[in-house]
PDB file of N, CA and C in Angstrom:
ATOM      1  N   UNK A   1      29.034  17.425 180.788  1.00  0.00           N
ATOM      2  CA  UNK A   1      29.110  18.862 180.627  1.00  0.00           C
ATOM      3  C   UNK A   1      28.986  19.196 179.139  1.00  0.00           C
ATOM      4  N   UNK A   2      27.972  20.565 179.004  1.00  0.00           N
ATOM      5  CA  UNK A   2      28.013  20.301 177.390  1.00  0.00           C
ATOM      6  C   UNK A   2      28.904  22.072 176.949  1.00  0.00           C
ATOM      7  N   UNK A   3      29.566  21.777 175.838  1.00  0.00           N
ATOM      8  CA  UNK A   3      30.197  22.688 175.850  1.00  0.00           C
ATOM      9  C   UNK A   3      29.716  23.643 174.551  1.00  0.00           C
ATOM     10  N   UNK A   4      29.641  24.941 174.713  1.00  0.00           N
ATOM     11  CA  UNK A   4      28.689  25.848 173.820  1.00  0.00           C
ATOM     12  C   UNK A   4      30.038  26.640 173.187  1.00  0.00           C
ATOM     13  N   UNK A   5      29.571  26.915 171.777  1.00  0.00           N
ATOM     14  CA  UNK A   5      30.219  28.369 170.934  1.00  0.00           C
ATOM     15  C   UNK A   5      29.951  29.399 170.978  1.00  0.00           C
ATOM     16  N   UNK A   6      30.985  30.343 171.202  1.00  0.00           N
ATOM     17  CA  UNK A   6      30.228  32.063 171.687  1.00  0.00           C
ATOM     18  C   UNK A   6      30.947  32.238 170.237  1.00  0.00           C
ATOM     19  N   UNK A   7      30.350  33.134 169.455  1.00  0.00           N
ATOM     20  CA  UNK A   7      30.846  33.538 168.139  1.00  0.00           C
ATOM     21  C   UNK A   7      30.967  35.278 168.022  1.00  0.00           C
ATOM     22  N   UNK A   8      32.418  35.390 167.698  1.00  0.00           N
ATOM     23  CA  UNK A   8      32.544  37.194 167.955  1.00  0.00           C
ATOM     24  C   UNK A   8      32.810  37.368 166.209  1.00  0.00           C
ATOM     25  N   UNK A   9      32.063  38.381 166.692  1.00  0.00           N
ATOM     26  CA  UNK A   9      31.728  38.936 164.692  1.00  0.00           C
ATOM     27  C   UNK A   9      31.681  40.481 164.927  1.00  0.00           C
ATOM     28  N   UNK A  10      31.127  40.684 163.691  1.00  0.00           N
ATOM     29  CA  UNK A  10      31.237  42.133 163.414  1.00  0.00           C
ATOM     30  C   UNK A  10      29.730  42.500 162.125  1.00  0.00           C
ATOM     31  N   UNK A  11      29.274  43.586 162.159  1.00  0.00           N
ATOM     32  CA  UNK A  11      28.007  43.792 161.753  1.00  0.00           C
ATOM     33  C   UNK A  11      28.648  44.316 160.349  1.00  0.00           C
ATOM     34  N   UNK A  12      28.716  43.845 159.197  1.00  0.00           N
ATOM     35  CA  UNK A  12      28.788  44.168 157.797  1.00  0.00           C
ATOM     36  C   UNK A  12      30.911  43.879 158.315  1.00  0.00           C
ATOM     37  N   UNK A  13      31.465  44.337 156.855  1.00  0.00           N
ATOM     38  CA  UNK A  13      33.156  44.316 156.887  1.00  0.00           C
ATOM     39  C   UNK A  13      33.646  45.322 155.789  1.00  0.00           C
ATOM     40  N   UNK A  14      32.989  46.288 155.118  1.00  0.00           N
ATOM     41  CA  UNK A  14      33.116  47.735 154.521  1.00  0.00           C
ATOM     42  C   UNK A  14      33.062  48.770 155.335  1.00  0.00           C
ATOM     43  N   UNK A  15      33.776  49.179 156.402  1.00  0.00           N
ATOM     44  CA  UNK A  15      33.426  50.202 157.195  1.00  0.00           C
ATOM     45  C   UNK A  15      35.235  51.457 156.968  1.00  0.00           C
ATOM     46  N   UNK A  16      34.889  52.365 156.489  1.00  0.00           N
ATOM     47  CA  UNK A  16      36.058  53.498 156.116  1.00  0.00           C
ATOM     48  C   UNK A  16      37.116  53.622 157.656  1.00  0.00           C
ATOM     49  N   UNK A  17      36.530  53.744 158.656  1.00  0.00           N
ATOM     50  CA  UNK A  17      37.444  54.063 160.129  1.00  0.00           C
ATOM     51  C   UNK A  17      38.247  52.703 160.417  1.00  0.00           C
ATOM     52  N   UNK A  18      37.831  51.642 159.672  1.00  0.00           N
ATOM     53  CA  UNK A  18      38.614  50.527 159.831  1.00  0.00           C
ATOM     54  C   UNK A  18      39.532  50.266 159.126  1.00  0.00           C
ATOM     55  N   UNK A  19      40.014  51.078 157.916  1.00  0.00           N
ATOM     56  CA  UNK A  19      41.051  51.060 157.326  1.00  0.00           C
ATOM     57  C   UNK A  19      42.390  51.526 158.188  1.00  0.00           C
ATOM     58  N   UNK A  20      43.836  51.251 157.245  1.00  0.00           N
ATOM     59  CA  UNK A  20      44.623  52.157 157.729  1.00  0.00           C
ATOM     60  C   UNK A  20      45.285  51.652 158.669  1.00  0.00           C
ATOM     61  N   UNK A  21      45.259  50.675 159.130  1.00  0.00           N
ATOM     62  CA  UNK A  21      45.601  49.959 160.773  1.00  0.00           C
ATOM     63  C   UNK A  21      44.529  50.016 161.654  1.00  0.00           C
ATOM     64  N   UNK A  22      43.409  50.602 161.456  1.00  0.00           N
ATOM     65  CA  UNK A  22      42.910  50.571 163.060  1.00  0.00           C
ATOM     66  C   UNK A  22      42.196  49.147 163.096  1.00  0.00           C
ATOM     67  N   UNK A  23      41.466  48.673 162.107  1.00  0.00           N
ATOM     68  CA  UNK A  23      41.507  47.300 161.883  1.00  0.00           C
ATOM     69  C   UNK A  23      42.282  46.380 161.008  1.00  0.00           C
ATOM     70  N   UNK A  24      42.212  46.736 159.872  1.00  0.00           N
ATOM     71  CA  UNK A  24      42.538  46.155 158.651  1.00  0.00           C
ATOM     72  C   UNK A  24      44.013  46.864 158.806  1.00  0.00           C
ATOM     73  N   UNK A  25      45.054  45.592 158.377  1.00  0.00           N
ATOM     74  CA  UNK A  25      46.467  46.283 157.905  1.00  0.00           C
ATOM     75  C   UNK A  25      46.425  47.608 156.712  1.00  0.00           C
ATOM     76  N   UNK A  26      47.384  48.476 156.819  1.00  0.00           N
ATOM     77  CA  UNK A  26      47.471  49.471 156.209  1.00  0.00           C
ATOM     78  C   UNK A  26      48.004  49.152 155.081  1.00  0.00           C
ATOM     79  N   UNK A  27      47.384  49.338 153.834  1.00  0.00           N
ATOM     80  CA  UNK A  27      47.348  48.941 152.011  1.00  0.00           C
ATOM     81  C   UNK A  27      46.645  48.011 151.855  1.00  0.00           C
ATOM     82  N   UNK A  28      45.313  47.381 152.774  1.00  0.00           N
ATOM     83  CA  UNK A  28      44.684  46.089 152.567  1.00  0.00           C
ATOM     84  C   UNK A  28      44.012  46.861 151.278  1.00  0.00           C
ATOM     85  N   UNK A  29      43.782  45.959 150.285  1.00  0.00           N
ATOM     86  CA  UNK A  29      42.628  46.350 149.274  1.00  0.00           C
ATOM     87  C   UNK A  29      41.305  46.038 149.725  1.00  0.00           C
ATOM     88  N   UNK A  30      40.549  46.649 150.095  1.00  0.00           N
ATOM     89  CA  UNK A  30      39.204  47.170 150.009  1.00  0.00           C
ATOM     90  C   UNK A  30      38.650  45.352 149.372  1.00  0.00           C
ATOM     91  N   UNK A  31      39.352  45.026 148.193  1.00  0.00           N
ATOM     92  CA  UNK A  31      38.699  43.460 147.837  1.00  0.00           C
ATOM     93  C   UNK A  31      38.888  42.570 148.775  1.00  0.00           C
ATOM     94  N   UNK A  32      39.793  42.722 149.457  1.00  0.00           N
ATOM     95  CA  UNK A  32      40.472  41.685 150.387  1.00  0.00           C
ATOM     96  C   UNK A  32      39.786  41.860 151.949  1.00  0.00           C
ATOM     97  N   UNK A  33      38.855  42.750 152.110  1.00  0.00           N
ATOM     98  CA  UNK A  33      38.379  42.648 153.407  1.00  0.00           C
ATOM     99  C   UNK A  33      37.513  41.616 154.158  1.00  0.00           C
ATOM    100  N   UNK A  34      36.996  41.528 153.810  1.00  0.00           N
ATOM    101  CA  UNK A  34      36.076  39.982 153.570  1.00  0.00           C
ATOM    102  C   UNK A  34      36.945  39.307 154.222  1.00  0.00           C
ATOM    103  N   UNK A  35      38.110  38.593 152.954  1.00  0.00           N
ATOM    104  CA  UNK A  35      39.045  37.575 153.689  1.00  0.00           C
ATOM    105  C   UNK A  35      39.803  37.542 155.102  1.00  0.00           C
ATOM    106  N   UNK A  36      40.208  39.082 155.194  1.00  0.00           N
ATOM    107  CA  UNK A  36      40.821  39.740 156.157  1.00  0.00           C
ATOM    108  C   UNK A  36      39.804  39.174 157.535  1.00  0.00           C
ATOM    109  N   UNK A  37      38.885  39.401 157.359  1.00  0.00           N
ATOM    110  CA  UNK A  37      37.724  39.923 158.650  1.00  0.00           C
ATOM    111  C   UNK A  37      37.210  38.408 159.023  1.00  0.00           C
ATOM    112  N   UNK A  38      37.606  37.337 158.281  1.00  0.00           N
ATOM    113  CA  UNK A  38      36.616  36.034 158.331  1.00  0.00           C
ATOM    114  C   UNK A  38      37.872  35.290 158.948  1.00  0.00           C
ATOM    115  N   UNK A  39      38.875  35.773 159.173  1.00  0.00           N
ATOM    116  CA  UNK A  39      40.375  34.679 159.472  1.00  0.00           C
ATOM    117  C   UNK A  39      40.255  35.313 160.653  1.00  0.00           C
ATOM    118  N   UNK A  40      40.277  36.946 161.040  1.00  0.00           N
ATOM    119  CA  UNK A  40      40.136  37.326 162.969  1.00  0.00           C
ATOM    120  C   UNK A  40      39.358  36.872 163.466  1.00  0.00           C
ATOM    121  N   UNK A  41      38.105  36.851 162.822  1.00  0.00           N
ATOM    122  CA  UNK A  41      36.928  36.357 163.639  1.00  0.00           C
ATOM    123  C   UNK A  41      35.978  35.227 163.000  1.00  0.00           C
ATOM    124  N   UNK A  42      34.859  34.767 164.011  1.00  0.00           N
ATOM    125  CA  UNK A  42      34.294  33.660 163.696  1.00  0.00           C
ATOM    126  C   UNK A  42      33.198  33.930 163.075  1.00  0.00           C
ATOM    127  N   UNK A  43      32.509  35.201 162.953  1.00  0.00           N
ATOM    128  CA  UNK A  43      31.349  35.599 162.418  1.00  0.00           C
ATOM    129  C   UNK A  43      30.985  37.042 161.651  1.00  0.00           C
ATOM    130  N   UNK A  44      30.166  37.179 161.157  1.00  0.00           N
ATOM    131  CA  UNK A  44      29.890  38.225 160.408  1.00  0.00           C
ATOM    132  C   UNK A  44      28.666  38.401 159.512  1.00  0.00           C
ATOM    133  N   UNK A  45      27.766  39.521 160.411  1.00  0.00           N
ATOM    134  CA  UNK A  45      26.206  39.977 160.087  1.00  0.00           C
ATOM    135  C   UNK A  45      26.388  40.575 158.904  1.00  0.00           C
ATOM    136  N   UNK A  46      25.775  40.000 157.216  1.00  0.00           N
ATOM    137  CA  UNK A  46      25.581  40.626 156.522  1.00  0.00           C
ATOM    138  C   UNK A  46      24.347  41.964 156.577  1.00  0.00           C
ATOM    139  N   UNK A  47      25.157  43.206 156.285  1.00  0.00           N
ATOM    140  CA  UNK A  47      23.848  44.132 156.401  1.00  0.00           C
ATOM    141  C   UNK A  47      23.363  44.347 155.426  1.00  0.00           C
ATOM    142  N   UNK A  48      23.493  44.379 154.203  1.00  0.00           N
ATOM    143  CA  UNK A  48      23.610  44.761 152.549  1.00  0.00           C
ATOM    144  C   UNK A  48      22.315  43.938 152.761  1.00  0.00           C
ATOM    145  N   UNK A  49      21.750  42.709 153.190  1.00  0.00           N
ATOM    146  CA  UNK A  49      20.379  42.159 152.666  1.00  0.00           C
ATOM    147  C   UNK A  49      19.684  42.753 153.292  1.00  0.00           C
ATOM    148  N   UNK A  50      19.367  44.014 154.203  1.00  0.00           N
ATOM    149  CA  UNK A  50      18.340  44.686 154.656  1.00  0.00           C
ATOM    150  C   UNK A  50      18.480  45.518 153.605  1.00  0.00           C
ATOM    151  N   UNK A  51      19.399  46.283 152.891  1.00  0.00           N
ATOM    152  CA  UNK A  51      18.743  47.140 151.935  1.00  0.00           C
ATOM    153  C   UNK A  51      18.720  47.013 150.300  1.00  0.00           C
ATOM    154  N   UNK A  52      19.374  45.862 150.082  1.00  0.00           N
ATOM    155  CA  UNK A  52      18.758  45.435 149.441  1.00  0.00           C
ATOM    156  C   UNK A  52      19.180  43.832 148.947  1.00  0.00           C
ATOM    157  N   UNK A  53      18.704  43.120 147.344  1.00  0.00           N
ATOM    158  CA  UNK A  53      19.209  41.656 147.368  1.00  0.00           C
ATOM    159  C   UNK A  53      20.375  41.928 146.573  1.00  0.00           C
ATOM    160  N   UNK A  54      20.956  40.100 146.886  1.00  0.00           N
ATOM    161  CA  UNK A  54      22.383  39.779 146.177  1.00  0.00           C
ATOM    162  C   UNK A  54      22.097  39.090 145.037  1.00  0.00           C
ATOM    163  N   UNK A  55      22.841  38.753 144.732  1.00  0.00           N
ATOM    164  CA  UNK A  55      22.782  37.339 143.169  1.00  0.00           C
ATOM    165  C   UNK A  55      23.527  36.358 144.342  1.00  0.00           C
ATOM    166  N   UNK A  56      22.764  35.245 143.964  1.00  0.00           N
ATOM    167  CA  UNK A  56      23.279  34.325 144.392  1.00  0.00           C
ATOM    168  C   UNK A  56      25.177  34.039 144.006  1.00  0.00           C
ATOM    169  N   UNK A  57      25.619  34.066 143.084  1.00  0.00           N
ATOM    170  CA  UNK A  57      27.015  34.105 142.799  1.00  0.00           C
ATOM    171  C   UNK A  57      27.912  35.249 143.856  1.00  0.00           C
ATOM    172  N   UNK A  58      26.785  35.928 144.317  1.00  0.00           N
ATOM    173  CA  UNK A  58      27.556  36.637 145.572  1.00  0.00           C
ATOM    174  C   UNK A  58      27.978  36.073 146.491  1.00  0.00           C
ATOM    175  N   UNK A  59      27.076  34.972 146.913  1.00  0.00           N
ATOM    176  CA  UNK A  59      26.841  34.183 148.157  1.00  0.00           C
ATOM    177  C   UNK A  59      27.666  33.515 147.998  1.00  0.00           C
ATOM    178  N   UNK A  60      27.684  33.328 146.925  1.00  0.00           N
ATOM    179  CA  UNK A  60      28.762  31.719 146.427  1.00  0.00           C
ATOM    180  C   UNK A  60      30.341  32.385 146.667  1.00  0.00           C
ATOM    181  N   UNK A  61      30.603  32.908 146.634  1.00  0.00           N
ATOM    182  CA  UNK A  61      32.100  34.137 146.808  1.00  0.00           C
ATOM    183  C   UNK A  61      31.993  34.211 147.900  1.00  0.00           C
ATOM    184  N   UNK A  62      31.414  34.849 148.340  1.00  0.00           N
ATOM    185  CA  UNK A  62      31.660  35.102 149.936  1.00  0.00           C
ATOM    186  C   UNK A  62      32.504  34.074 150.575  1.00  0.00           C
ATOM    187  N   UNK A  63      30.987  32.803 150.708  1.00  0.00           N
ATOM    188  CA  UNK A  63      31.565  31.223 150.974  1.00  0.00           C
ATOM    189  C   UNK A  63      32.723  30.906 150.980  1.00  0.00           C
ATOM    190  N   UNK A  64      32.877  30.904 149.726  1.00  0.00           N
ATOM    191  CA  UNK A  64      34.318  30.295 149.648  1.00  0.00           C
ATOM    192  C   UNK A  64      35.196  31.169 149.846  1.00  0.00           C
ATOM    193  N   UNK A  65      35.221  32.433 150.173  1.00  0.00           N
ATOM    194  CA  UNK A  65      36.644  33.532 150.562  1.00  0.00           C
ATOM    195  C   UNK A  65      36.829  33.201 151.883  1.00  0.00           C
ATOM    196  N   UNK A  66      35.571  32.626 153.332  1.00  0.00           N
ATOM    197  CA  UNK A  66      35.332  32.881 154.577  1.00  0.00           C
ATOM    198  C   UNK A  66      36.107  30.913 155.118  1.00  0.00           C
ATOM    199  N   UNK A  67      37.109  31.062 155.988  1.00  0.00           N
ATOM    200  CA  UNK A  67      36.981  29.573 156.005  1.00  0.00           C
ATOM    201  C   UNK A  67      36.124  29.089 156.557  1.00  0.00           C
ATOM    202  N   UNK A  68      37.157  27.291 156.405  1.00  0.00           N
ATOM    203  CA  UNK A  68      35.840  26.621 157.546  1.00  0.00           C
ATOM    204  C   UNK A  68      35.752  27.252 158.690  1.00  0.00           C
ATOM    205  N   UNK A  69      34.300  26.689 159.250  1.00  0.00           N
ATOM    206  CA  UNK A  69      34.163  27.036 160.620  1.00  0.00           C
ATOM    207  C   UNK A  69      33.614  28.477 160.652  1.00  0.00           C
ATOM    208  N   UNK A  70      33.936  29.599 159.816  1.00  0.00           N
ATOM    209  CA  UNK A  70      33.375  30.544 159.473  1.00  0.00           C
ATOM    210  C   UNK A  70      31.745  30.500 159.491  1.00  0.00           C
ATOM    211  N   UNK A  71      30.927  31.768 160.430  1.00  0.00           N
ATOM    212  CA  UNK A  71      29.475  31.785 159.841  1.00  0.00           C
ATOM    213  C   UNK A  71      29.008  33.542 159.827  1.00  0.00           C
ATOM    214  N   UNK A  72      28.240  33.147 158.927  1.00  0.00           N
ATOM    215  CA  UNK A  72      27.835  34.534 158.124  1.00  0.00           C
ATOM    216  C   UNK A  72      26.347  34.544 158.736  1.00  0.00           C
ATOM    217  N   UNK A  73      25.945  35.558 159.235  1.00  0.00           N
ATOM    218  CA  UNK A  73      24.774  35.631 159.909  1.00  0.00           C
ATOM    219  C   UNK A  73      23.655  36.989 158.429  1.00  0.00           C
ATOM    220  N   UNK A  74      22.516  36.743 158.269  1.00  0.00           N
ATOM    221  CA  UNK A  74      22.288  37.878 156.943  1.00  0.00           C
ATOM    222  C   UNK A  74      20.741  38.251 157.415  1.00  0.00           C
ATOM    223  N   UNK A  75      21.356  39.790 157.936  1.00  0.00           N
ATOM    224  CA  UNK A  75      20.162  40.900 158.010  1.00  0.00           C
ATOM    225  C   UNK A  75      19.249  40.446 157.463  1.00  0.00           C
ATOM    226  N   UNK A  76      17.634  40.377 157.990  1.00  0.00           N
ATOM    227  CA  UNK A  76      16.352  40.024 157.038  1.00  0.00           C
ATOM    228  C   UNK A  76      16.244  41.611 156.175  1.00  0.00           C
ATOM    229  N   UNK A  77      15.554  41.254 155.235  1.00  0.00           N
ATOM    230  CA  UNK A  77      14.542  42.542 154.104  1.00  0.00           C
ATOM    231  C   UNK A  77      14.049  43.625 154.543  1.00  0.00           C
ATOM    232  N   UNK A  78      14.525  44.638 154.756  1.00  0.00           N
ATOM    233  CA  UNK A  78      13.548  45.315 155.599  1.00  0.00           C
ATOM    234  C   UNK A  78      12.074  45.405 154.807  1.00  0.00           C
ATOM    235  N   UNK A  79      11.883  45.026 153.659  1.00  0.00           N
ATOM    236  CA  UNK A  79      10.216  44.621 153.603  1.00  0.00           C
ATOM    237  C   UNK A  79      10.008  43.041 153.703  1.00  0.00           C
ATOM    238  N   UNK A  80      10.923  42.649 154.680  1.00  0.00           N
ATOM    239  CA  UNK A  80      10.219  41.689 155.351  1.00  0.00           C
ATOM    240  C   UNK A  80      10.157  42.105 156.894  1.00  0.00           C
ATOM    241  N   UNK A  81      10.274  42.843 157.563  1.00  0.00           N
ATOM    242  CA  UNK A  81      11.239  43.354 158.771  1.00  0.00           C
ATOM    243  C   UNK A  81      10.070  44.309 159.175  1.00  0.00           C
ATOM    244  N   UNK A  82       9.875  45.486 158.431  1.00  0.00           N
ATOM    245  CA  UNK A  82       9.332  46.694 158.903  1.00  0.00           C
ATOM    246  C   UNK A  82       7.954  47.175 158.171  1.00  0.00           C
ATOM    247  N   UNK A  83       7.289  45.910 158.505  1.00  0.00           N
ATOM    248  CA  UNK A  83       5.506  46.029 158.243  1.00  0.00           C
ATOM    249  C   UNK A  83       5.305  46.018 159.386  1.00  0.00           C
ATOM    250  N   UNK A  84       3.490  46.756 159.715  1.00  0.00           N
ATOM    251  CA  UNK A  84       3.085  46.993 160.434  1.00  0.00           C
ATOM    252  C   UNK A  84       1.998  45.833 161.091  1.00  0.00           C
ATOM    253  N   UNK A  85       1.688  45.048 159.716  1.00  0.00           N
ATOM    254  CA  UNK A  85       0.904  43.568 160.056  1.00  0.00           C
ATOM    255  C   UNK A  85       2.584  42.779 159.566  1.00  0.00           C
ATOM    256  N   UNK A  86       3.226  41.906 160.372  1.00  0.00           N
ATOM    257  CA  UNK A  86       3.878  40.938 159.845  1.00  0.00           C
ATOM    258  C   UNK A  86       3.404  39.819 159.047  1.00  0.00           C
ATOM    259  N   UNK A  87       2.680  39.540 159.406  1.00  0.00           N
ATOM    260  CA  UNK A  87       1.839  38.074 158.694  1.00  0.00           C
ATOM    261  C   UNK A  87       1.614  38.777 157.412  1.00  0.00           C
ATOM    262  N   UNK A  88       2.160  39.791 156.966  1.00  0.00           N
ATOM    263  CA  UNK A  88       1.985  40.071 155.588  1.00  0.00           C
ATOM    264  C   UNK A  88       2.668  40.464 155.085  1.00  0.00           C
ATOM    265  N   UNK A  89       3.825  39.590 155.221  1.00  0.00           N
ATOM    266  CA  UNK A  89       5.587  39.742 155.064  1.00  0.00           C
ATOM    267  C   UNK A  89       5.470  38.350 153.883  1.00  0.00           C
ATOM    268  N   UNK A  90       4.903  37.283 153.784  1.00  0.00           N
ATOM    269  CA  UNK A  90       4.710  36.285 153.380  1.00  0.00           C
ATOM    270  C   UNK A  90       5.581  36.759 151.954  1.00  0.00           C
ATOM    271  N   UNK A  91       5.599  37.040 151.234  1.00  0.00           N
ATOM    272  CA  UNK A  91       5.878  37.211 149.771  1.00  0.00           C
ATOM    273  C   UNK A  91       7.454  37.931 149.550  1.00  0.00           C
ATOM    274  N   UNK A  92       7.503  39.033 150.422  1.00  0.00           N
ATOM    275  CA  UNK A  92       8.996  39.494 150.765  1.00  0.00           C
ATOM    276  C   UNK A  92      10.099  38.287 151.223  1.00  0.00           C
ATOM    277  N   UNK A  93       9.476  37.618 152.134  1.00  0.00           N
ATOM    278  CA  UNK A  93       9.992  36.793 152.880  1.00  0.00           C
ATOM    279  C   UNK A  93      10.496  35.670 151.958  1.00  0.00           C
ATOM    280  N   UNK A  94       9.915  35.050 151.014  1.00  0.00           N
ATOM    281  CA  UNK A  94      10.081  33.918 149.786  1.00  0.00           C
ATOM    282  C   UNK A  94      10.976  34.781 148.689  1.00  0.00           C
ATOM    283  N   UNK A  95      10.606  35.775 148.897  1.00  0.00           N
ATOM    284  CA  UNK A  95      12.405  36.543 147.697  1.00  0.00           C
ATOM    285  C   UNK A  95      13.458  36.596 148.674  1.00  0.00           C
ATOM    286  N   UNK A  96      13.099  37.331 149.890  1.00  0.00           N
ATOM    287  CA  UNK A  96      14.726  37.118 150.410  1.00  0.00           C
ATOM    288  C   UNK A  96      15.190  36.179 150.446  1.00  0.00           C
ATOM    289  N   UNK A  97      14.294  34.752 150.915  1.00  0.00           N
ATOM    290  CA  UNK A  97      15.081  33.530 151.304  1.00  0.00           C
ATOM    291  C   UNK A  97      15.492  33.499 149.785  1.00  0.00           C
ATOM    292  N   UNK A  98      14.515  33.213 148.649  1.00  0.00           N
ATOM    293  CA  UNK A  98      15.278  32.678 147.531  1.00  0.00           C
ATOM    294  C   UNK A  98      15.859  33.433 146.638  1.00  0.00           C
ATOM    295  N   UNK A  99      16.625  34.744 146.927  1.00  0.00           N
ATOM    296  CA  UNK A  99      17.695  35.329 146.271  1.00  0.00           C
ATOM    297  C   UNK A  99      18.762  34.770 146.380  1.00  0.00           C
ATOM    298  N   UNK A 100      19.002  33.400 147.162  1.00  0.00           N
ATOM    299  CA  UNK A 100      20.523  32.629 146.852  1.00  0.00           C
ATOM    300  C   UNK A 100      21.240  32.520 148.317  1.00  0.00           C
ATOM    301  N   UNK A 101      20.722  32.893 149.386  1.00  0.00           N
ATOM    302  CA  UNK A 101      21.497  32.783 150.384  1.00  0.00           C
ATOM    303  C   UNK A 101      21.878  31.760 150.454  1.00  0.00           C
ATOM    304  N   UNK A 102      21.234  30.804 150.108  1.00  0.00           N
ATOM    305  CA  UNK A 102      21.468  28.917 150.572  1.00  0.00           C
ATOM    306  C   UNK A 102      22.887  29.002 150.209  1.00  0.00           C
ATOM    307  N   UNK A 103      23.350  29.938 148.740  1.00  0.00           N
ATOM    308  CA  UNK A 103      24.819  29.488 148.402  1.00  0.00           C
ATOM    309  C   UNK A 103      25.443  29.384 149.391  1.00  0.00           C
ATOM    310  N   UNK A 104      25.190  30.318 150.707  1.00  0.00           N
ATOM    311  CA  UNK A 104      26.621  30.430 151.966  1.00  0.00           C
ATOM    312  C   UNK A 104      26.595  28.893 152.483  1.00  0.00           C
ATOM    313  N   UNK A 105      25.646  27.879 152.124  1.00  0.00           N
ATOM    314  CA  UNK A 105      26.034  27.179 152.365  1.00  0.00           C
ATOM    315  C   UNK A 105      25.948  26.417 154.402  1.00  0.00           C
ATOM    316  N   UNK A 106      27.220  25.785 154.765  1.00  0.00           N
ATOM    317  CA  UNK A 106      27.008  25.329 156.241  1.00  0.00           C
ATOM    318  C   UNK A 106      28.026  26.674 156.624  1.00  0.00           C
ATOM    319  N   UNK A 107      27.892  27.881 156.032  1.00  0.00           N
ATOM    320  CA  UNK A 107      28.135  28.889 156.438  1.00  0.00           C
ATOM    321  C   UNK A 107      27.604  30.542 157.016  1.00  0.00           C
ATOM    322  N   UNK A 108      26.175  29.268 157.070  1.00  0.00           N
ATOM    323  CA  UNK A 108      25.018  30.018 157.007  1.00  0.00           C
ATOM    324  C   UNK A 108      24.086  29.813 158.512  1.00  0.00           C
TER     325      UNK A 108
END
């Protein structure tokens, strides 16, 4: 029998209605959400790389705030995303990958 991972996440972890208690404990700092959001759950869709890039030293933070076992899933470019010929994404596609995502690492 082979046994599979269902991974429950959440699409970005800056969202204002989640303050306050309704997600996040009430006085979390706004810095601390990240950490907060990667210990409830197992996953989490960066959206920030559809609009725009990180520095790699972002990636590298993240990483290490999220534990093990943690995975970070990251929105493509939307100019890699929302052309009308894809096959001519080629060049978008080689900046998003190499703006540093690799930092996330086997968190990736």
């Amino acid at each position: 029998m082979t046994h599979s991972l269902i991974r429950i996440g959440i699409g970005g972890w800056t969202f204002e209605p989640w303050r306050g208690g309704a997600f996040y404990p009430e006085g979390l700092s706004q810095k601390k959400e990240l950490e907060y959001a990667s210990r409830a759950l197992s996953a989490i869709e960066v959206n920030g790389t559809y609009y725009s890039s990180f520095k790699p030293q972002t990636f590298e933070n993240w990483a290490a705030t999220a534990p093990e076992g943690f995975v970070f899933t990251v929105k493509g470019s939307r100019f890699c995303t929302n052309r009308k010929v894809l096959a001519e994404a080629g060049e978008s596609v080689q900046r998003f990958v190499g703006q540093g995502i690799v930092e996330l690492g086997d968190k990736l």
